[in-house]
Protein backbone atom coordinates (compact mmCIF):
# COMPACT_ATOMS: atom_id res chain seq x y z
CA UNK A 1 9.29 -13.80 43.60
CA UNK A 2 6.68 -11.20 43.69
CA UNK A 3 3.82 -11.46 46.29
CA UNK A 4 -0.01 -9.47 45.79
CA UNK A 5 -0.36 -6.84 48.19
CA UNK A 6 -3.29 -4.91 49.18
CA UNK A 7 -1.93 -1.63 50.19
CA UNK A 8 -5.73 -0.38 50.59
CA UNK A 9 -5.60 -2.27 53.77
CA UNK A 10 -4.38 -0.46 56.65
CA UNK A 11 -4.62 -3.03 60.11
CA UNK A 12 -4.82 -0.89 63.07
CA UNK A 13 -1.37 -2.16 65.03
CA UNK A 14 -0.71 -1.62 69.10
CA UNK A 15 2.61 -1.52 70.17
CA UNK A 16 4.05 -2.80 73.30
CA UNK A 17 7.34 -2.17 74.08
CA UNK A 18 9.42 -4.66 76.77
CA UNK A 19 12.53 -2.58 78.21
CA UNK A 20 14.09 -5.71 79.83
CA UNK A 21 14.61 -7.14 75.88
CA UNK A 22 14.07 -4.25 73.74
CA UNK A 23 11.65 -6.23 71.86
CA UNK A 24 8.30 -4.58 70.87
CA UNK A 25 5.47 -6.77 70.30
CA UNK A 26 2.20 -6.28 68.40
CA UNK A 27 -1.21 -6.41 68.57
CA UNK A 28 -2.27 -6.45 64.51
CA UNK A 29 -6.38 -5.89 64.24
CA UNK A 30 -8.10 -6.32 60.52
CA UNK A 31 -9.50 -3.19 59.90
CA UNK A 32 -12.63 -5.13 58.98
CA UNK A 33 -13.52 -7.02 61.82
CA UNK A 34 -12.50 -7.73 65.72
CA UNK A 35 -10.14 -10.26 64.87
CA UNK A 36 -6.76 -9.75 65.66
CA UNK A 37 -2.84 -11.53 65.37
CA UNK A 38 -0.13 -10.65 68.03
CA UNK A 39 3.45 -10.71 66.72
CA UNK A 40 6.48 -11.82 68.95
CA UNK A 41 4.72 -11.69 72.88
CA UNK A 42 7.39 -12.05 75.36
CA UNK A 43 7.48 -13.90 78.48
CA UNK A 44 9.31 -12.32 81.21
CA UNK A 45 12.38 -14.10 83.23
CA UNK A 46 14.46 -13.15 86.53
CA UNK A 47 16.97 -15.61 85.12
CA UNK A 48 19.61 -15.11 88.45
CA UNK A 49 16.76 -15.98 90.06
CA UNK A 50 15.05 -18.81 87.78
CA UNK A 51 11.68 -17.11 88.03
CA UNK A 52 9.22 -16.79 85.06
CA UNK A 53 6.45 -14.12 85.47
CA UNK A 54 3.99 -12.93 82.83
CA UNK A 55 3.90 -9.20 83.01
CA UNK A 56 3.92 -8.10 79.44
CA UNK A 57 1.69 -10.86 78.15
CA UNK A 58 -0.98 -10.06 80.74
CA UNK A 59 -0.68 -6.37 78.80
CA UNK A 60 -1.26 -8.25 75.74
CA UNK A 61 -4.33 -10.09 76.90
CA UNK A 62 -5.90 -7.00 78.52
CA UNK A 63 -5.66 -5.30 75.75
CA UNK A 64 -7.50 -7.46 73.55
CA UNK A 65 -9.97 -8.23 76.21
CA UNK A 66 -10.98 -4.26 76.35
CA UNK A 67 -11.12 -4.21 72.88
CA UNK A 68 -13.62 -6.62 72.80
CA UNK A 69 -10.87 -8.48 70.01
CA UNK A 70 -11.01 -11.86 68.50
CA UNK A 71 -7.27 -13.44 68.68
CA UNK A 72 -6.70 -15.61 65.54
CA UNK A 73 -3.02 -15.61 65.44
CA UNK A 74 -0.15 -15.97 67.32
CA UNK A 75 2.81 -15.41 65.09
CA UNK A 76 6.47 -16.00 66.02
CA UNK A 77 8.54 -13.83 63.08
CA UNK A 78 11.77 -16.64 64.37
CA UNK A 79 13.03 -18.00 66.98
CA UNK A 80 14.07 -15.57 69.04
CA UNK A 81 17.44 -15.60 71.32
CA UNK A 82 17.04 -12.27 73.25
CA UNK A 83 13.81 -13.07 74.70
CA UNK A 84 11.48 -16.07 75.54
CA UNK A 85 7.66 -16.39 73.78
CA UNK A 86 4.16 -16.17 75.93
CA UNK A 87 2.20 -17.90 73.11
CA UNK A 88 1.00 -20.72 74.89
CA UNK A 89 0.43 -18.60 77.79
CA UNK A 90 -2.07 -16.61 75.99
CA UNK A 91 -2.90 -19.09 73.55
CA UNK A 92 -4.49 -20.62 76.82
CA UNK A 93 -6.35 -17.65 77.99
CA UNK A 94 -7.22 -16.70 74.44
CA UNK A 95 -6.74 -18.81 72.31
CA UNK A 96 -5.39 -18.53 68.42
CA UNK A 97 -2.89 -20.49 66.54
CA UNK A 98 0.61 -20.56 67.04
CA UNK A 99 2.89 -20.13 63.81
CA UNK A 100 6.22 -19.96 62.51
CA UNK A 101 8.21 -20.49 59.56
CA UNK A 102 8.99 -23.97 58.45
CA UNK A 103 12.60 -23.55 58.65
CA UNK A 104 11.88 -24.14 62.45
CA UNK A 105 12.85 -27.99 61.77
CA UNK A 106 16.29 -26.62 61.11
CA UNK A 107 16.71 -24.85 64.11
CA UNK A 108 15.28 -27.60 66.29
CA UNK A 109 17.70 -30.28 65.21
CA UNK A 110 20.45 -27.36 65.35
CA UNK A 111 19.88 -26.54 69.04
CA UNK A 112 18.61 -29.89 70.01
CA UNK A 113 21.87 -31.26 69.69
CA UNK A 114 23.51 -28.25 71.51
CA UNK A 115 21.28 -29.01 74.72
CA UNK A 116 21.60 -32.38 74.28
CA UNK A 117 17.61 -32.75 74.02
CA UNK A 118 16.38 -36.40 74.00
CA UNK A 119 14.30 -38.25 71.49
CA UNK A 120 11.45 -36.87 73.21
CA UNK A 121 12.14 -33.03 72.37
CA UNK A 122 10.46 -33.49 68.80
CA UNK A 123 12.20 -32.26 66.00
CA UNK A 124 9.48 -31.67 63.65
CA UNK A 125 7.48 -28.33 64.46
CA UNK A 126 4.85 -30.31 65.96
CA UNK A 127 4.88 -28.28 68.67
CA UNK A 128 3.50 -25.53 66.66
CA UNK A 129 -0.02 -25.22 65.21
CA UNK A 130 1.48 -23.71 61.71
CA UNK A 131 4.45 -24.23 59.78
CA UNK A 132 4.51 -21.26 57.06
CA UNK A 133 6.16 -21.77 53.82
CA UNK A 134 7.65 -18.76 51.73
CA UNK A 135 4.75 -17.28 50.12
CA UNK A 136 2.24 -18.76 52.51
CA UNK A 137 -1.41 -16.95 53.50
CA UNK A 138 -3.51 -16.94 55.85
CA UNK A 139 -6.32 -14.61 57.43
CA UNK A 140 -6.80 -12.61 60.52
CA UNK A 141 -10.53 -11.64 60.18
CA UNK A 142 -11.14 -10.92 56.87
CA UNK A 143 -7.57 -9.42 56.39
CA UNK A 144 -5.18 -11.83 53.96
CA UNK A 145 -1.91 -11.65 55.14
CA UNK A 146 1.32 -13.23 53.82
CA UNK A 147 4.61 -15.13 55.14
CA UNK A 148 7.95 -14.48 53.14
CA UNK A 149 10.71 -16.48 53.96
CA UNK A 150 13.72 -14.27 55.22
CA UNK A 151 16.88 -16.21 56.43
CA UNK A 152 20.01 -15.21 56.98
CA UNK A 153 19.86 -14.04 60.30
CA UNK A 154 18.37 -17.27 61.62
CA UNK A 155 17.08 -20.17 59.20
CA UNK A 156 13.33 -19.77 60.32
CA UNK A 157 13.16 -15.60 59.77
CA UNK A 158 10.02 -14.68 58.00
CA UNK A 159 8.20 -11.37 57.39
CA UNK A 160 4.22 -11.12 58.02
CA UNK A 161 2.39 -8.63 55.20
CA UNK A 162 -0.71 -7.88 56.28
CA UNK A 163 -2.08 -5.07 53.46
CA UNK A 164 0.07 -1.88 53.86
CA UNK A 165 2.09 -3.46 57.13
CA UNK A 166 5.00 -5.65 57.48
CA UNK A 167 6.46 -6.74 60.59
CA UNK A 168 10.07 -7.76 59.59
CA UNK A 169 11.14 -9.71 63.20
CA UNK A 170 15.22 -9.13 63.25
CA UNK A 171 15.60 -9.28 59.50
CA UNK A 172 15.74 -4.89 59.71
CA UNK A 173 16.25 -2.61 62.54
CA UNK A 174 14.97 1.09 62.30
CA UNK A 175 17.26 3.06 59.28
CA UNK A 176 19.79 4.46 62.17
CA UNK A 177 20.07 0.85 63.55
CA UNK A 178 21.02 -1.08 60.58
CA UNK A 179 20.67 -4.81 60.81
CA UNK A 180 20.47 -8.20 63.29
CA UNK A 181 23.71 -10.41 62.84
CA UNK A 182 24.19 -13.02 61.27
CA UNK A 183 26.57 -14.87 63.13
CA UNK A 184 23.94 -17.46 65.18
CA UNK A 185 24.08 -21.40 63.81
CA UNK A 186 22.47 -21.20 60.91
CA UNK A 187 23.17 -17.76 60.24
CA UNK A 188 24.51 -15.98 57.20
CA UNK A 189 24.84 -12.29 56.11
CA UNK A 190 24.83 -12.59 52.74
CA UNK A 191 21.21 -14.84 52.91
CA UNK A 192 20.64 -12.11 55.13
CA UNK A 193 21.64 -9.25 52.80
CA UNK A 194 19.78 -11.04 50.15
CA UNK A 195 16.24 -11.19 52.33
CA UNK A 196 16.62 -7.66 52.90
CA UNK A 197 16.66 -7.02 49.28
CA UNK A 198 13.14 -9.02 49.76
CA UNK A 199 11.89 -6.47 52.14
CA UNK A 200 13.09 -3.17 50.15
CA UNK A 201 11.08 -4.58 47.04
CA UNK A 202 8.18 -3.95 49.07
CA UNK A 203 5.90 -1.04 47.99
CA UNK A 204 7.90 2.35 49.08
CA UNK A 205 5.02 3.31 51.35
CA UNK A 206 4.31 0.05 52.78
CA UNK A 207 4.87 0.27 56.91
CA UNK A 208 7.86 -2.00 58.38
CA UNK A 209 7.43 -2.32 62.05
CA UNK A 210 10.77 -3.86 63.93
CA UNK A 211 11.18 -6.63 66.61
CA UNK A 212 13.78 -4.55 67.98
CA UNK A 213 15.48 -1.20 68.72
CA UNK A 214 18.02 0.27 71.41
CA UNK A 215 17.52 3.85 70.68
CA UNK A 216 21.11 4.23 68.88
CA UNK A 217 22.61 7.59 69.75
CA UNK A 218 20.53 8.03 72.76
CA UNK A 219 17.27 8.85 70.93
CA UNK A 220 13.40 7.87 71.65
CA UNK A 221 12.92 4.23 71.27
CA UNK A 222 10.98 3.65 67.91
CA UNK A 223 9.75 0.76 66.01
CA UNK A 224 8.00 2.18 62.84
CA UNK A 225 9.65 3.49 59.38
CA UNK A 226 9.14 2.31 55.98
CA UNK A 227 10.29 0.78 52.98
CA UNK A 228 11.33 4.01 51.02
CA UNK A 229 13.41 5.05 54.46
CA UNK A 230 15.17 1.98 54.68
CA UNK A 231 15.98 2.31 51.31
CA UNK A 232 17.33 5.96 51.53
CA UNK A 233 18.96 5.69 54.89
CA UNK A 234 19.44 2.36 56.87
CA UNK A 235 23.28 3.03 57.57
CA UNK A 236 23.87 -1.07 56.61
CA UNK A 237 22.17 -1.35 53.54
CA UNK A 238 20.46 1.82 52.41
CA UNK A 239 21.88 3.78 49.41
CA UNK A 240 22.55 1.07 47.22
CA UNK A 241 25.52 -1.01 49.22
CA UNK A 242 26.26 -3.77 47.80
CA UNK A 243 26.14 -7.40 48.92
CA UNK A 244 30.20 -7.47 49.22
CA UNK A 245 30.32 -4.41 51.38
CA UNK A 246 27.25 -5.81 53.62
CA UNK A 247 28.92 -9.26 54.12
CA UNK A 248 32.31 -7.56 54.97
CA UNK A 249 30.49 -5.35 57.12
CA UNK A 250 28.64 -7.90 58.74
CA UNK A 251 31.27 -10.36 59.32
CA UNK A 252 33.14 -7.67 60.85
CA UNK A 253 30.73 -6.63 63.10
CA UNK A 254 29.63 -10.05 64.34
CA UNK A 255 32.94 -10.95 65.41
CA UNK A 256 33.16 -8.17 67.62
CA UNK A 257 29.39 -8.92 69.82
CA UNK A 258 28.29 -10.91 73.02
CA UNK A 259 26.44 -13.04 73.17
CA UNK A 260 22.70 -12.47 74.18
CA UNK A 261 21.82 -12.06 77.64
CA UNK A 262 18.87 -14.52 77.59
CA UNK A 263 20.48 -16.88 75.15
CA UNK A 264 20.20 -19.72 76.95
CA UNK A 265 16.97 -20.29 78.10
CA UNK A 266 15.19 -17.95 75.04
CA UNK A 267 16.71 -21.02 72.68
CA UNK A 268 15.62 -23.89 74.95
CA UNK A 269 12.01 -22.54 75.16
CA UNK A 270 11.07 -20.80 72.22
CA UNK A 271 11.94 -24.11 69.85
CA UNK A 272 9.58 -25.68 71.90
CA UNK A 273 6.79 -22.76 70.89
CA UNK A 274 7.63 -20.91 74.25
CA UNK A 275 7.33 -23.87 76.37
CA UNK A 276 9.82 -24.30 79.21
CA UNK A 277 10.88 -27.74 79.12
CA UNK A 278 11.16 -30.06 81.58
CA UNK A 279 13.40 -32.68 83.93
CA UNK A 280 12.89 -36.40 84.35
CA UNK A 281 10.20 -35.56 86.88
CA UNK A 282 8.07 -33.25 85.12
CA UNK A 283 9.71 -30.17 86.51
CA UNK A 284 10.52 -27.20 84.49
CA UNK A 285 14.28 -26.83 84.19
CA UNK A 286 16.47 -25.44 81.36
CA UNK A 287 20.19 -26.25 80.88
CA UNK A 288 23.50 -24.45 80.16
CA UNK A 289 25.38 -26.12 77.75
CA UNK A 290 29.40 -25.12 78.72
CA UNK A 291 31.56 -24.27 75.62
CA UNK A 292 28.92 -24.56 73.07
CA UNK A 293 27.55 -21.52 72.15
């Protein structure tokens, strides 16, 4: 499927960059106007210590409040399992809609029967303001932007295009870090090799900003390339590998990783739209599900 792109449009995008998780997050501005989307916030957790604090989403907010910015969107590329979601936290000082793909269903009734969630954890996205479709639009400001469905990796993976931007959530990392795995329920790497071919049909100058990177090697974190650099040198799937020798790959790899640190709780809360859920009394409490995962 081919999508229209405006690559005339260039949003003005603000990194922030969480060293706990090694996720960066975005703050995505139409060039147009004061309105603005954030991509992937993060809410911070001592989990030895069950404390949740809200460091990097206060950066978030203060940004946009010194910016005088307009928050329309809150976008969630997936649901994430190295890190847990501020949305509603600044969806409540800020306001916005929360989105995600509408895969999100899939995950919910994946992981609610891992935590043994009751029939009140709704399996439906409902806790969500927007379920996106592949192919789906929307606006931030004036600014169209675009949700392609990208699975593989998780079922719910999409990429935002917003003119001459993409942020591509776990589907890529940065050309010297290859790609996520594709070894979580749900996951599979050649759906995942297959929405990568998605992202490197993209125009050869359009921007890909990552979710993600560890500084492979020892070098300067970074979380901007492009489509034409992937293409030339992403060490997984750059210079024409094939879909056998990425599955193989893949497989290989997986087998070999830990599990995420923040697993646990990231899965618990961010299917519930970064809400931590609660006990019989109303408390916040997550669970640890033994032999599961």
């Amino acid at each position: 499927m081919s999508y229209p792109i405006d690559m005339s449009i260039t949003p003005d995008v603000s990194a922030h960059f969480d060293a706990a998780t090694n996720t960066i997050s975005y703050i995505a501005r139409d060039p147009a106007s004061n309105h603005c989307a954030i991509i992937d916030s993060v809410m911070d957790i001592d989990y030895a210590a069950g404390r949740i604090t809200h460091d990097h989403a206060d950066a978030l907010i203060a940004e946009i409040e010194s910016r005088g910015l307009v928050l329309d969107w809150i976008i969630e590329t997936h649901v994430h399992a190295d890190h847990l979601s501020a949305a509603p936290y600044i969806q409540q000082r800020l306001g916005g809609k929360i989105g995600v793909g509408d895969q999100i269903m899939v995950v919910q009734d994946t992981f609610g029967k891992v935590f043994n969630e009751g029939t009140e954890f709704q399996r439906d996205g409902s806790q969500f303001d927007a379920l996106f479709e592949d192919g789906d639009t929307y606006k931030v400001g004036e600014m169209d932007c675009r949700a392609i469905y990208t699975p593989g990796h998780t079922p719910a993976c999409m990429v935002h295009v917003m003119g001459n931007t993409a942020f591509v959530g776990d589907t890529l990392f940065m050309p010297d870090g290859g790609s996520a795995r594709a070894d979580f329920p749900g996951g599979d790497a050649g759906t995942l090799y297959d929405s990568i071919q998605k992202v490197l049909a993209l125009p050869d100058d359009m921007r890909l900003f990552m979710c993600h990177d560890y500084g492979p090697n020892g070098r300067a974190i970074a979380w901007e390339t492009t489509v034409a650099e992937q293409k030339a040198h992403n060490i997984h799937v750059g210079g024409g590998k094939s879909r056998e020798e990425f599955v193989r790959f893949r497989n290989e790899r997986d087998a070999t990783l830990a599990m995420p640190r923040l697993i646990i709780p990231s899965l618990q809360v961010n299917m519930r739209a970064g809400h931590v859920p609660a006990d019989k009394d109303g408390n916040p409490m997550l669970k640890v599900p033994i032999n599961t995962l």
